[in-house]
N, C-alpha and C. Protein backbone atom coordinates (compact mmCIF):
# COMPACT_ATOMS: atom_id res chain seq x y z
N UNK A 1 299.79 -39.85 74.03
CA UNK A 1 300.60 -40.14 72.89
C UNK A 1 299.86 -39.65 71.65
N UNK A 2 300.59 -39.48 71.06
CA UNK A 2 300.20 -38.74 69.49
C UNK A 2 301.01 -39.21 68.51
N UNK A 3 300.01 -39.97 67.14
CA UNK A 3 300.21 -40.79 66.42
C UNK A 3 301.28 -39.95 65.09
N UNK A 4 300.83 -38.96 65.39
CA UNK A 4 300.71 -37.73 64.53
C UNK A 4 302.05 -37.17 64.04
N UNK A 5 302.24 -37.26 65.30
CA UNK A 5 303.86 -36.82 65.47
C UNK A 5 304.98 -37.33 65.25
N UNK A 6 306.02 -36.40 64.82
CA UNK A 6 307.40 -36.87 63.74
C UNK A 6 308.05 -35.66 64.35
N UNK A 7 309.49 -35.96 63.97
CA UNK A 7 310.31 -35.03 64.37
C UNK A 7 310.47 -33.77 62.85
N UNK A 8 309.76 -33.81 62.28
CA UNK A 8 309.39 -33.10 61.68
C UNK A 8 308.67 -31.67 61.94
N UNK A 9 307.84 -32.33 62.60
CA UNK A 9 306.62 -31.56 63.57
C UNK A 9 306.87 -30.88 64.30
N UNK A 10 307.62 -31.77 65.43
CA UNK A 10 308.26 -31.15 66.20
C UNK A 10 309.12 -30.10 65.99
N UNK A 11 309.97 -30.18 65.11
CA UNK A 11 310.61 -29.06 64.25
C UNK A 11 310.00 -27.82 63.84
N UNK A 12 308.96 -27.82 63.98
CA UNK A 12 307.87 -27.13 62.45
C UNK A 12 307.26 -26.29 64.17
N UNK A 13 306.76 -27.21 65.03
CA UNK A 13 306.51 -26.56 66.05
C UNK A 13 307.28 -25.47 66.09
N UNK A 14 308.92 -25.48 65.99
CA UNK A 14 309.68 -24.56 66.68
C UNK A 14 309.92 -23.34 65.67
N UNK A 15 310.32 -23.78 64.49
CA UNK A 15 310.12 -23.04 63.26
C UNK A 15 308.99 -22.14 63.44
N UNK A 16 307.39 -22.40 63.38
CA UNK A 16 306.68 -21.44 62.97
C UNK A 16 306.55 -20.85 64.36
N UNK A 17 306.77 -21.34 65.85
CA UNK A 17 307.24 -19.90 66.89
C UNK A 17 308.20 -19.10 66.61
N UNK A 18 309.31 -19.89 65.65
CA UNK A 18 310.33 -18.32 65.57
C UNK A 18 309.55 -17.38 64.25
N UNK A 19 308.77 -17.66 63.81
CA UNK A 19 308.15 -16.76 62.33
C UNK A 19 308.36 -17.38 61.22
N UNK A 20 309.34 -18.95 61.35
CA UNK A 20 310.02 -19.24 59.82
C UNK A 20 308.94 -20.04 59.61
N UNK A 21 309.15 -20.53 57.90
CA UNK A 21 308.43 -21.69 56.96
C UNK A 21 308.53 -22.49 57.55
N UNK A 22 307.88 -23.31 57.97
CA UNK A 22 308.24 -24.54 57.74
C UNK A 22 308.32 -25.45 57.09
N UNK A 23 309.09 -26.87 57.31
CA UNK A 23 310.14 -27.65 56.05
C UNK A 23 309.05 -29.21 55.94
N UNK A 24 309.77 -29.72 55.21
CA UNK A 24 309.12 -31.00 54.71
C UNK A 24 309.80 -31.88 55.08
N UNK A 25 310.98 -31.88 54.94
CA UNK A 25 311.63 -32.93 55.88
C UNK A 25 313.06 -32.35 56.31
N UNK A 26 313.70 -33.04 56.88
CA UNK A 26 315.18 -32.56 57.79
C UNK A 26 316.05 -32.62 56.68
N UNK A 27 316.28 -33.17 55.47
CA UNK A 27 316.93 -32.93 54.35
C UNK A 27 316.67 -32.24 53.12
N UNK A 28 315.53 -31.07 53.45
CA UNK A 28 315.28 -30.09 52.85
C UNK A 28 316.63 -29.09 52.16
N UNK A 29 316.72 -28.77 51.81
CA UNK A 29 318.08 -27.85 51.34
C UNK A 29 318.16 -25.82 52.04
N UNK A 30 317.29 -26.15 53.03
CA UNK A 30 317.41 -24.92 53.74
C UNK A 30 318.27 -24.67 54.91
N UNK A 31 318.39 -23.60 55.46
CA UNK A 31 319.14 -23.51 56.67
C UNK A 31 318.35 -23.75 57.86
N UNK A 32 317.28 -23.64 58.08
CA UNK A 32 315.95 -23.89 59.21
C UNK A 32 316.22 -25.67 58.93
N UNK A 33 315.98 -26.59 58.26
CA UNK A 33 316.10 -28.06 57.99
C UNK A 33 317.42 -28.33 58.62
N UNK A 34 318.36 -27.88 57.83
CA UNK A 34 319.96 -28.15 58.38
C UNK A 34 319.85 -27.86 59.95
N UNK A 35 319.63 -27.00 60.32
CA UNK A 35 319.93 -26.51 61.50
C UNK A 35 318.95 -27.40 62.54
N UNK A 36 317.78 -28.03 62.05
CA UNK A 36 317.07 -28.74 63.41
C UNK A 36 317.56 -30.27 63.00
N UNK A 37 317.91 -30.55 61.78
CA UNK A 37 318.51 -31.67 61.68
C UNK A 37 319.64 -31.86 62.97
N UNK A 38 320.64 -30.64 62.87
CA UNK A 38 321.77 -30.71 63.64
C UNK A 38 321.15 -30.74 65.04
N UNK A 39 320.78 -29.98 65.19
CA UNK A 39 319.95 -29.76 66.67
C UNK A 39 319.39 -31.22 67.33
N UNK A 40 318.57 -31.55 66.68
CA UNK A 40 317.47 -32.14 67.48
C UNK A 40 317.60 -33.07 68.41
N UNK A 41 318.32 -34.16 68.06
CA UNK A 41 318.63 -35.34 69.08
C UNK A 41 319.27 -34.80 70.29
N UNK A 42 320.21 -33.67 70.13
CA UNK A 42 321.02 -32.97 71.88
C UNK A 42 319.57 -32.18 72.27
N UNK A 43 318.84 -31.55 71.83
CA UNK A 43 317.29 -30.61 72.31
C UNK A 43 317.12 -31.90 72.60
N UNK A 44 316.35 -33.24 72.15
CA UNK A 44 315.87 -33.90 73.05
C UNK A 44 316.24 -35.08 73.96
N UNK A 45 317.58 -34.88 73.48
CA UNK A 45 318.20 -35.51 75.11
C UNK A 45 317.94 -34.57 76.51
N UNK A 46 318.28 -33.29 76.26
CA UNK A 46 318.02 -32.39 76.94
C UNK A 46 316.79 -32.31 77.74
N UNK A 47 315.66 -32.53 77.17
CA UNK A 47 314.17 -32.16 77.42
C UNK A 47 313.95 -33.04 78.23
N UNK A 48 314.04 -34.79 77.67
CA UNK A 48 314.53 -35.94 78.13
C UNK A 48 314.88 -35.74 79.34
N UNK A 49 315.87 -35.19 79.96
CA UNK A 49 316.71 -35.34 81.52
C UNK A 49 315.78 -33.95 82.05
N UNK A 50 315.23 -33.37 81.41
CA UNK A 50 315.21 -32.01 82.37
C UNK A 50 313.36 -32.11 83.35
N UNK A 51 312.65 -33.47 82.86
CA UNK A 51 311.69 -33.41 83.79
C UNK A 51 311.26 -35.46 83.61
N UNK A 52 311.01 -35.74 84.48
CA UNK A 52 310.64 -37.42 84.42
C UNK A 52 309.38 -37.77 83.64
N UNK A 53 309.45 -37.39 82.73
CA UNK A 53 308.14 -37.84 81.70
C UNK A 53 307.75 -39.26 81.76
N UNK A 54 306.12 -39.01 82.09
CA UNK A 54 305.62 -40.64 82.27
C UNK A 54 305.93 -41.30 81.17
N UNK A 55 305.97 -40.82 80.02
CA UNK A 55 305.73 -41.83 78.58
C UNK A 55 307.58 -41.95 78.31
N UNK A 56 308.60 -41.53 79.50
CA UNK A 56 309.62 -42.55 78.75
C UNK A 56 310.02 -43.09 80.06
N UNK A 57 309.48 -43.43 81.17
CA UNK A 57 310.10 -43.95 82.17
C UNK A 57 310.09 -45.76 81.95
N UNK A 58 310.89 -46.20 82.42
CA UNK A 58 311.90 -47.84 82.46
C UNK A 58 311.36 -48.04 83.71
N UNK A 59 311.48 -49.62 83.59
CA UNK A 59 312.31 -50.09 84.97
C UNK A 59 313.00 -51.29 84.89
N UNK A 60 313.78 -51.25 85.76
CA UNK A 60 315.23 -52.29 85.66
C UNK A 60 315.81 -52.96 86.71
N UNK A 61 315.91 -54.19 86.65
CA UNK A 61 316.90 -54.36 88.10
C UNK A 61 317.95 -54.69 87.19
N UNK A 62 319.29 -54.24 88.38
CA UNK A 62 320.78 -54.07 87.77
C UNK A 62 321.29 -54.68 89.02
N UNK A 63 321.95 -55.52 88.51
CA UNK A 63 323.02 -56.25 89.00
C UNK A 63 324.28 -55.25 89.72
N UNK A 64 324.96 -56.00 90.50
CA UNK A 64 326.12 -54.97 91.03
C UNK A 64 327.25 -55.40 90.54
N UNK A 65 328.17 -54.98 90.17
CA UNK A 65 329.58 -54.64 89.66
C UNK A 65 330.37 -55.70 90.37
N UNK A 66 331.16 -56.87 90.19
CA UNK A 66 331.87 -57.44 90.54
C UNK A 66 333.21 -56.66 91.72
N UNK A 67 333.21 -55.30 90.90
CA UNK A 67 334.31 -54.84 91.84
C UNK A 67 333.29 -53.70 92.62
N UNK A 68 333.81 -53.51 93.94
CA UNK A 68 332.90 -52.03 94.73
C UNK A 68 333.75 -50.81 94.53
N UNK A 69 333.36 -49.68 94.87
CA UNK A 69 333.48 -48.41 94.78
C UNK A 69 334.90 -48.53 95.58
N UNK A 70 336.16 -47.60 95.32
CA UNK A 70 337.44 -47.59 95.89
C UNK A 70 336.95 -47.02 97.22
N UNK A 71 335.74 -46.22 97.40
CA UNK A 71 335.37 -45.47 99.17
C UNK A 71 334.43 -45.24 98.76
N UNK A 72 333.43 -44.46 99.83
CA UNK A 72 332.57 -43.69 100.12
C UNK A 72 331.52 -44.92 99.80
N UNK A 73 330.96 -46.03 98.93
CA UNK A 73 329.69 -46.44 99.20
C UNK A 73 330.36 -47.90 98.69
N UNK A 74 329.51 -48.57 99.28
CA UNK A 74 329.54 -50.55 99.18
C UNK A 74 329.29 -51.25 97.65
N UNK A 75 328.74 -50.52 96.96
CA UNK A 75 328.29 -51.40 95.32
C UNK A 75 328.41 -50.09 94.41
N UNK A 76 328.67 -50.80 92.96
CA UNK A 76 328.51 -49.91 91.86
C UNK A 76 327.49 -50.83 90.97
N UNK A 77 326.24 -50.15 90.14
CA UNK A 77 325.58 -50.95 89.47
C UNK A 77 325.64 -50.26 88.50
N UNK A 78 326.13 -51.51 87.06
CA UNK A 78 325.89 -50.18 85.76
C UNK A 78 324.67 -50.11 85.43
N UNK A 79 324.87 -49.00 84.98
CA UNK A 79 323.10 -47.90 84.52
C UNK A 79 323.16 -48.65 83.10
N UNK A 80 321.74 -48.69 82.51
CA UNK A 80 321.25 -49.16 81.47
C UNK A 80 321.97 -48.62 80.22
N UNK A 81 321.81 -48.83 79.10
CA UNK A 81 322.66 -47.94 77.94
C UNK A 81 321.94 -47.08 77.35
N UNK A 82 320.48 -47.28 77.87
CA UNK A 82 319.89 -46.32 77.15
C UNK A 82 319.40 -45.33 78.33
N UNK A 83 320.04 -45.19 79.58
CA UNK A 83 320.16 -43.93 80.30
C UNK A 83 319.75 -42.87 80.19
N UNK A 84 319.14 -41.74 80.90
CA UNK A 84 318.88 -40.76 80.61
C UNK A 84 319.34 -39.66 81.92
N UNK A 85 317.83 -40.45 83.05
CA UNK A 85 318.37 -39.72 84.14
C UNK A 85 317.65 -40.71 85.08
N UNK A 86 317.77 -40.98 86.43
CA UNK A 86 317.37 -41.64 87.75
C UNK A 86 315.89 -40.92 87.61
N UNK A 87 314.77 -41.85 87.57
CA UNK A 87 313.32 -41.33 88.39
C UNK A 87 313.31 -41.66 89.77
N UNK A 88 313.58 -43.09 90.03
CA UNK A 88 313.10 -43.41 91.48
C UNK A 88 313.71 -44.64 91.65
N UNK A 89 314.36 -45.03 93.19
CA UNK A 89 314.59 -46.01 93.55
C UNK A 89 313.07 -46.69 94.89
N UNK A 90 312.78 -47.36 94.14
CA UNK A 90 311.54 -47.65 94.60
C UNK A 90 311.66 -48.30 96.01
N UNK A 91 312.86 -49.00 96.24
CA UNK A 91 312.76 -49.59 97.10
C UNK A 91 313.16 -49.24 98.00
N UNK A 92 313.59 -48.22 98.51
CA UNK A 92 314.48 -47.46 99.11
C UNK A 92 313.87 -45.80 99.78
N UNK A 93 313.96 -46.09 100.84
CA UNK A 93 313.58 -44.36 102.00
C UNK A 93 314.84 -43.59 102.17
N UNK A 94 314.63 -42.70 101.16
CA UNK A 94 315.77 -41.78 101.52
C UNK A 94 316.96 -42.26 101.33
N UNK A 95 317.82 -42.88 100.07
CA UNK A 95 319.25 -43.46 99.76
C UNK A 95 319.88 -42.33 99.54
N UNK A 96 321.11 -42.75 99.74
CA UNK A 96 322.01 -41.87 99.63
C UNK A 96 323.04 -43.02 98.46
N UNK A 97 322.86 -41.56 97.41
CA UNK A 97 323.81 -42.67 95.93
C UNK A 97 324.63 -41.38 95.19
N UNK A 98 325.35 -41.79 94.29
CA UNK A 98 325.57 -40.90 93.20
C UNK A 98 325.57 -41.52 92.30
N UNK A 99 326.13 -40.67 90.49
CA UNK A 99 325.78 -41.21 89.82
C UNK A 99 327.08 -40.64 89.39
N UNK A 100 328.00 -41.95 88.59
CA UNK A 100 329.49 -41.77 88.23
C UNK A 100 329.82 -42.66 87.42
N UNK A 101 330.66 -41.73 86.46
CA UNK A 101 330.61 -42.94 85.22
C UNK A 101 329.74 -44.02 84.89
N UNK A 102 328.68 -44.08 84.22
CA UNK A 102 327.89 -44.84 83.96
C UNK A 102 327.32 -45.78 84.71
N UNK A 103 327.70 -45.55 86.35
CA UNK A 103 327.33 -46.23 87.22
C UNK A 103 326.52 -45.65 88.53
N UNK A 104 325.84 -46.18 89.03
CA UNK A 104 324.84 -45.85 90.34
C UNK A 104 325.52 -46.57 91.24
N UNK A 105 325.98 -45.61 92.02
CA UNK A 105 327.15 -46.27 93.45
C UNK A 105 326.21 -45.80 94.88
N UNK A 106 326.31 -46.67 95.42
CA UNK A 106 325.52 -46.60 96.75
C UNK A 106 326.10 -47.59 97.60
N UNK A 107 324.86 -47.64 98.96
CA UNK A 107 324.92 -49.05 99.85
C UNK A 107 324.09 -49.84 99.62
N UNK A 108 323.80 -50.17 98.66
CA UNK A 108 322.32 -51.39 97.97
C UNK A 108 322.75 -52.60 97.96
N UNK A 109 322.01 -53.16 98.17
CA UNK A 109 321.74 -54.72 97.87
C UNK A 109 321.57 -55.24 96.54
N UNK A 110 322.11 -56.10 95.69
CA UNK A 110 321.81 -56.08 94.69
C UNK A 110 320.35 -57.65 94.30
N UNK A 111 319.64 -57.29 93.61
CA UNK A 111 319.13 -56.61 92.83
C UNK A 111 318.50 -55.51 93.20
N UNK A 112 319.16 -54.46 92.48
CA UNK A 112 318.58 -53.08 92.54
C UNK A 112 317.62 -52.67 91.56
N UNK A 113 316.46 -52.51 92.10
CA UNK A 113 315.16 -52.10 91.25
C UNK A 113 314.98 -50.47 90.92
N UNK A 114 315.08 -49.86 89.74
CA UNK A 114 315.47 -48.60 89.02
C UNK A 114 314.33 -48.59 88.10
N UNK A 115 313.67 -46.84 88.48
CA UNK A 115 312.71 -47.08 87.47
C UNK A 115 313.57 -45.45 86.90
N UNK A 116 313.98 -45.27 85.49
CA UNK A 116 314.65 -44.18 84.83
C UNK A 116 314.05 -44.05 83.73
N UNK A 117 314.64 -42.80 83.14
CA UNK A 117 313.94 -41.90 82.11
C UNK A 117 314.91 -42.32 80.88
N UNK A 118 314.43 -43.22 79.73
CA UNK A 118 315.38 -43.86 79.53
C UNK A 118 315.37 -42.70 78.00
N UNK A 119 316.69 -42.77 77.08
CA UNK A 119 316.66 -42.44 75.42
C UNK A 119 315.08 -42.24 74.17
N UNK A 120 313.94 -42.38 75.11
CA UNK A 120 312.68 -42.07 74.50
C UNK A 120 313.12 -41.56 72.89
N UNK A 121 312.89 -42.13 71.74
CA UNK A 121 313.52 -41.37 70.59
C UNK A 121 312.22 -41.86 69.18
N UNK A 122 311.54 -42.17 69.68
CA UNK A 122 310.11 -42.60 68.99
C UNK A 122 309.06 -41.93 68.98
N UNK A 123 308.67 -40.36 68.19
CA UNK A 123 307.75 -39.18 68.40
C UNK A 123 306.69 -39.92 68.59
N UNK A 124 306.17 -40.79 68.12
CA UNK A 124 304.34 -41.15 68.19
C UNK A 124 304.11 -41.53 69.49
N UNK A 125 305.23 -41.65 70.59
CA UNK A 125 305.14 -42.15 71.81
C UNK A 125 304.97 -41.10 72.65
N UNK A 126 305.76 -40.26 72.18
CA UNK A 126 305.74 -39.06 73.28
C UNK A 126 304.34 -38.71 73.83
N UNK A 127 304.18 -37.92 74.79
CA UNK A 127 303.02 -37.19 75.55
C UNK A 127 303.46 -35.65 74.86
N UNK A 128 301.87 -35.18 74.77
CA UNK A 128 301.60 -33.67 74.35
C UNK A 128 302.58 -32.87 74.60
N UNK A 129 302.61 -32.89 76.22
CA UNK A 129 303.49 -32.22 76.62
C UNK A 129 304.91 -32.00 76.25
N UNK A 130 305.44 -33.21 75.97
CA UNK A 130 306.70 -33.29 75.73
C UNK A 130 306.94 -32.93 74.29
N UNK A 131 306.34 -33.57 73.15
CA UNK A 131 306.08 -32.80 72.23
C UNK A 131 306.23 -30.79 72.51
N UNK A 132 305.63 -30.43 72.87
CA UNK A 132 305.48 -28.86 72.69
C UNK A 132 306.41 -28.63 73.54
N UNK A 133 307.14 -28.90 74.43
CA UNK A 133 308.31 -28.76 75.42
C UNK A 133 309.61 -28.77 74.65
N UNK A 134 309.85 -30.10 73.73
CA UNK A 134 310.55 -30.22 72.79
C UNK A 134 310.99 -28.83 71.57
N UNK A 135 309.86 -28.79 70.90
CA UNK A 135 308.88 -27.82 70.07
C UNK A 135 309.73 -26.45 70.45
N UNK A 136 309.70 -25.68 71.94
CA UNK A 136 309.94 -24.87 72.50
C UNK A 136 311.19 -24.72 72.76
N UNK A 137 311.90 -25.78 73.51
CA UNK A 137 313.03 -25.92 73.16
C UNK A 137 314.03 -25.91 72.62
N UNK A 138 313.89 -26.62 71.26
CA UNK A 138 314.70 -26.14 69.25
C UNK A 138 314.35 -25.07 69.25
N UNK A 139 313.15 -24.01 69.34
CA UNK A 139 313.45 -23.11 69.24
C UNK A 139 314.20 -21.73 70.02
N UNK A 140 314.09 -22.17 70.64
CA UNK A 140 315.25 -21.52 71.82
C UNK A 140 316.71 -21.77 71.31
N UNK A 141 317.04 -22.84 71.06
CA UNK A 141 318.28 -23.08 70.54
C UNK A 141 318.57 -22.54 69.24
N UNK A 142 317.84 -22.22 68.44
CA UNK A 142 317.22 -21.82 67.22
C UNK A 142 317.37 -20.55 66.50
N UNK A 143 316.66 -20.07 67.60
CA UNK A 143 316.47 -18.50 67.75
C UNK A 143 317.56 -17.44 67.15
N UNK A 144 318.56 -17.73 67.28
CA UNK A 144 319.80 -16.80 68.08
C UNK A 144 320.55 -17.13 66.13
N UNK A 145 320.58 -18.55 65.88
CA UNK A 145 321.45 -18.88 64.40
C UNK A 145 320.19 -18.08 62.95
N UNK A 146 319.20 -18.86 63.17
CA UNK A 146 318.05 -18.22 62.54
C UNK A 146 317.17 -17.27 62.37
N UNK A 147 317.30 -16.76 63.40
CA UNK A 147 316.34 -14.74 63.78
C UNK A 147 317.36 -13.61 63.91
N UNK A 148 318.89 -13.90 65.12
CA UNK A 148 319.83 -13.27 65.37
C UNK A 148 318.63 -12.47 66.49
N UNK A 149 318.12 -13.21 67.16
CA UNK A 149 317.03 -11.75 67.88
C UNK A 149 317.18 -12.53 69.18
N UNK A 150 317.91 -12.36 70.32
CA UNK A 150 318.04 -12.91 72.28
C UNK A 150 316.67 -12.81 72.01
N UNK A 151 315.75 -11.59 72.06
CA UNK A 151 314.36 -11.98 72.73
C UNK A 151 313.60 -13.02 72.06
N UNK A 152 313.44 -13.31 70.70
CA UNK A 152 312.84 -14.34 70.71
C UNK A 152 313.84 -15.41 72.02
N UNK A 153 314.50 -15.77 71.77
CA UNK A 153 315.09 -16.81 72.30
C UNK A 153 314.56 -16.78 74.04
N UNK A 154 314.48 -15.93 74.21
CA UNK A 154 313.94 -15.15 76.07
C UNK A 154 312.80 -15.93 75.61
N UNK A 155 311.76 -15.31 74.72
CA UNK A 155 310.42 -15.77 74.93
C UNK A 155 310.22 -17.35 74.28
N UNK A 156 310.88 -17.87 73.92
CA UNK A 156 310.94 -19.12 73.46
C UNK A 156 311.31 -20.13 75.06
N UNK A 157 312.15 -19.93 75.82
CA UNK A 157 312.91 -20.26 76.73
C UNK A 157 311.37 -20.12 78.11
N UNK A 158 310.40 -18.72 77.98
CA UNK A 158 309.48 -18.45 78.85
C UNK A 158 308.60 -19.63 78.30
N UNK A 159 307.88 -19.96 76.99
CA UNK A 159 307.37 -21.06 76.94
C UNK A 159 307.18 -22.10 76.99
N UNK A 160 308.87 -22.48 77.20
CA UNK A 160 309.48 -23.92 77.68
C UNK A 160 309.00 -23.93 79.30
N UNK A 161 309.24 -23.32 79.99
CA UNK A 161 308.91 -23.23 81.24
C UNK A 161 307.30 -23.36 81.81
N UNK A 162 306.72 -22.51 81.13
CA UNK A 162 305.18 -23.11 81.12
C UNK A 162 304.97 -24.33 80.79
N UNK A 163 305.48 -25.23 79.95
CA UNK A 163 305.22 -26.24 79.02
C UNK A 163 305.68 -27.21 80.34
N UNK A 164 307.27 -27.29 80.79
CA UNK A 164 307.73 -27.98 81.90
C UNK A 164 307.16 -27.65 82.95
N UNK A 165 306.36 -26.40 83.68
CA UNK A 165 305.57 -26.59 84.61
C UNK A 165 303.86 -27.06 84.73
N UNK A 166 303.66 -27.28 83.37
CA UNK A 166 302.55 -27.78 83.51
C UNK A 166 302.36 -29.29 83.32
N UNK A 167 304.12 -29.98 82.97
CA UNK A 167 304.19 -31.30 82.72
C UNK A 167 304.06 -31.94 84.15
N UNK A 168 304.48 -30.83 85.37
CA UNK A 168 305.13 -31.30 86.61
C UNK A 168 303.50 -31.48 87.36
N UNK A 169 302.61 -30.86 86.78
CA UNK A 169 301.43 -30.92 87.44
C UNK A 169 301.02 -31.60 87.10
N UNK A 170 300.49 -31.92 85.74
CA UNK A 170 299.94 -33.23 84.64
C UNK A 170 300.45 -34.87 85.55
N UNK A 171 301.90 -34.87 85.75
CA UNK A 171 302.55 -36.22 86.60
C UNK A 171 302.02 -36.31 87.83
N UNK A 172 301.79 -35.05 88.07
CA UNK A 172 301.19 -35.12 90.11
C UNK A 172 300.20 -35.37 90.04
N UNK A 173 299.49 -35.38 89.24
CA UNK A 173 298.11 -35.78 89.27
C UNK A 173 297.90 -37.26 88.77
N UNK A 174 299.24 -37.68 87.18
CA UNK A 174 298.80 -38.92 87.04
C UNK A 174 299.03 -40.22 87.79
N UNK A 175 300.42 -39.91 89.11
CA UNK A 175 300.66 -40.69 89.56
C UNK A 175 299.95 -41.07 90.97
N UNK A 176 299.54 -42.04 91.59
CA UNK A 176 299.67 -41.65 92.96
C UNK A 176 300.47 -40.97 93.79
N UNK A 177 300.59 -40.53 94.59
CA UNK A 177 301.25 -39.86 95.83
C UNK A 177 301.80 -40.53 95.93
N UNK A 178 303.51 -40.29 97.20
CA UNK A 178 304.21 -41.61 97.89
C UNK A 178 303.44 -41.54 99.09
N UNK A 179 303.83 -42.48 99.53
CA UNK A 179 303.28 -43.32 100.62
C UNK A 179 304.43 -42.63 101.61
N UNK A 180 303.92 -42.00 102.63
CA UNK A 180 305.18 -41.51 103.81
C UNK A 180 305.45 -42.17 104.87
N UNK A 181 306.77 -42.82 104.67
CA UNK A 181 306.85 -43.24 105.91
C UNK A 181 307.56 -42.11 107.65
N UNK A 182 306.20 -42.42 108.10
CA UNK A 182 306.54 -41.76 109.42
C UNK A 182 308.37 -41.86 109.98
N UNK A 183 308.28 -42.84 109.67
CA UNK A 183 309.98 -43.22 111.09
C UNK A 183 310.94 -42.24 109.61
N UNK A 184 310.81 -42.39 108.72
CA UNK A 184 312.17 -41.27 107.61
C UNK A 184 311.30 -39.54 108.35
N UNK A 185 310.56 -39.26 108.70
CA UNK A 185 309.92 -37.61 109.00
C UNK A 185 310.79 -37.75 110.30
N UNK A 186 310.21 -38.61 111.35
CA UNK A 186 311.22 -38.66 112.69
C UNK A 186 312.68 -38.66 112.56
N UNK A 187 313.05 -39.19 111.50
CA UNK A 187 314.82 -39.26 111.21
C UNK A 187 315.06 -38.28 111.01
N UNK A 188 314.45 -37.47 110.45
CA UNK A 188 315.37 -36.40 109.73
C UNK A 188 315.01 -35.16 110.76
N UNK A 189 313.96 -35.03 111.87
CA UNK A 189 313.88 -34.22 112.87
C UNK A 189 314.82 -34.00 113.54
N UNK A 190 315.46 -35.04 113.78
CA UNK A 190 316.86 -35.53 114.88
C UNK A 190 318.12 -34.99 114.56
């Protein structure tokens, strides 16, 4: 986490990869300000769902839905409001669920224990990574209204990818491993 950080920054990150000034705040009277003003919260919803960042993961048990699914699975549980995307059902080898209308439909038992990537919207919280992922991101989106140039936007889009593959390694390392259970390897041989 970094104390440091504002969505400002984050902005300014993306700004001085495309070549521009950067601003002082999001109600600056420029078109670079306007434009990450508009931007920013869909870039980091985006960033948000697109890898399970340790520094915004939840956990929750959710109750099940008075009424069940019309077919296909036994319970509907509503998802939190501040939703993002499913990390892990902890309790569970191999479920089979979807995710529909604001609800997690499966064959669960309720209480269902959910650990998700929830609306993270507090910069000083974020991890490095996500920061400069973010950063990379706006400017990708950026690129194209503010430069008029695809390749920046190409090479903006190549640094996002480094940034998200080095987040995926950073997590593999900070978490433990799962634990395998033998009899789900035998199931799925069959």
């Amino acid at each position: 986490m970094a104390a440091g950080d504002s969505i400002v920054s984050i902005c300014n990150i993306a700004l001085i990869a495309l070549g521009e000034s950067a601003i002082v705040s999001l109600q600056d009277p420029y078109k670079r300000a306007i434009l990450c003003n508009a931007r920013y919260d869909q870039v980091r919803r985006e960033v948000l769902r697109a890898h399970p960042w340790n520094c915004a993961k939840r956990r929750a048990q959710l109750a099940a839905n008075a009424t069940a699914p019309a077919f296909g699975f036994s319970a509907a549980f509503p998802l939190p409001g501040d939703y993002i995307r499913l990390a892990e059902l902890p309790d569970w080898d191999d479920p089979k669920y979807a995710v529909e209308d604001g609800q997690l439909l499966g064959d669960f038992t309720a209480p269902l224990n959910l650990i998700y990537i929830y609306d993270l919207q507090d910069p000083t919280r974020f991890d490095p990574l996500l920061v400069a992922a973010l950063g990379y991101a706006l400017a990708a989106e950026l690129a194209e209204p503010l430069c008029q140039d695809t390749s920046k936007q190409q090479s903006m889009l190549k640094l996002l990818q480094g940034k998200l593959d080095l987040a995926k390694l950073v997590s593999s390392q900070e978490n433990s491993s799962p634990e395998f259970d033998d009899d789900v390897l035998l199931r799925s041989r069959a």
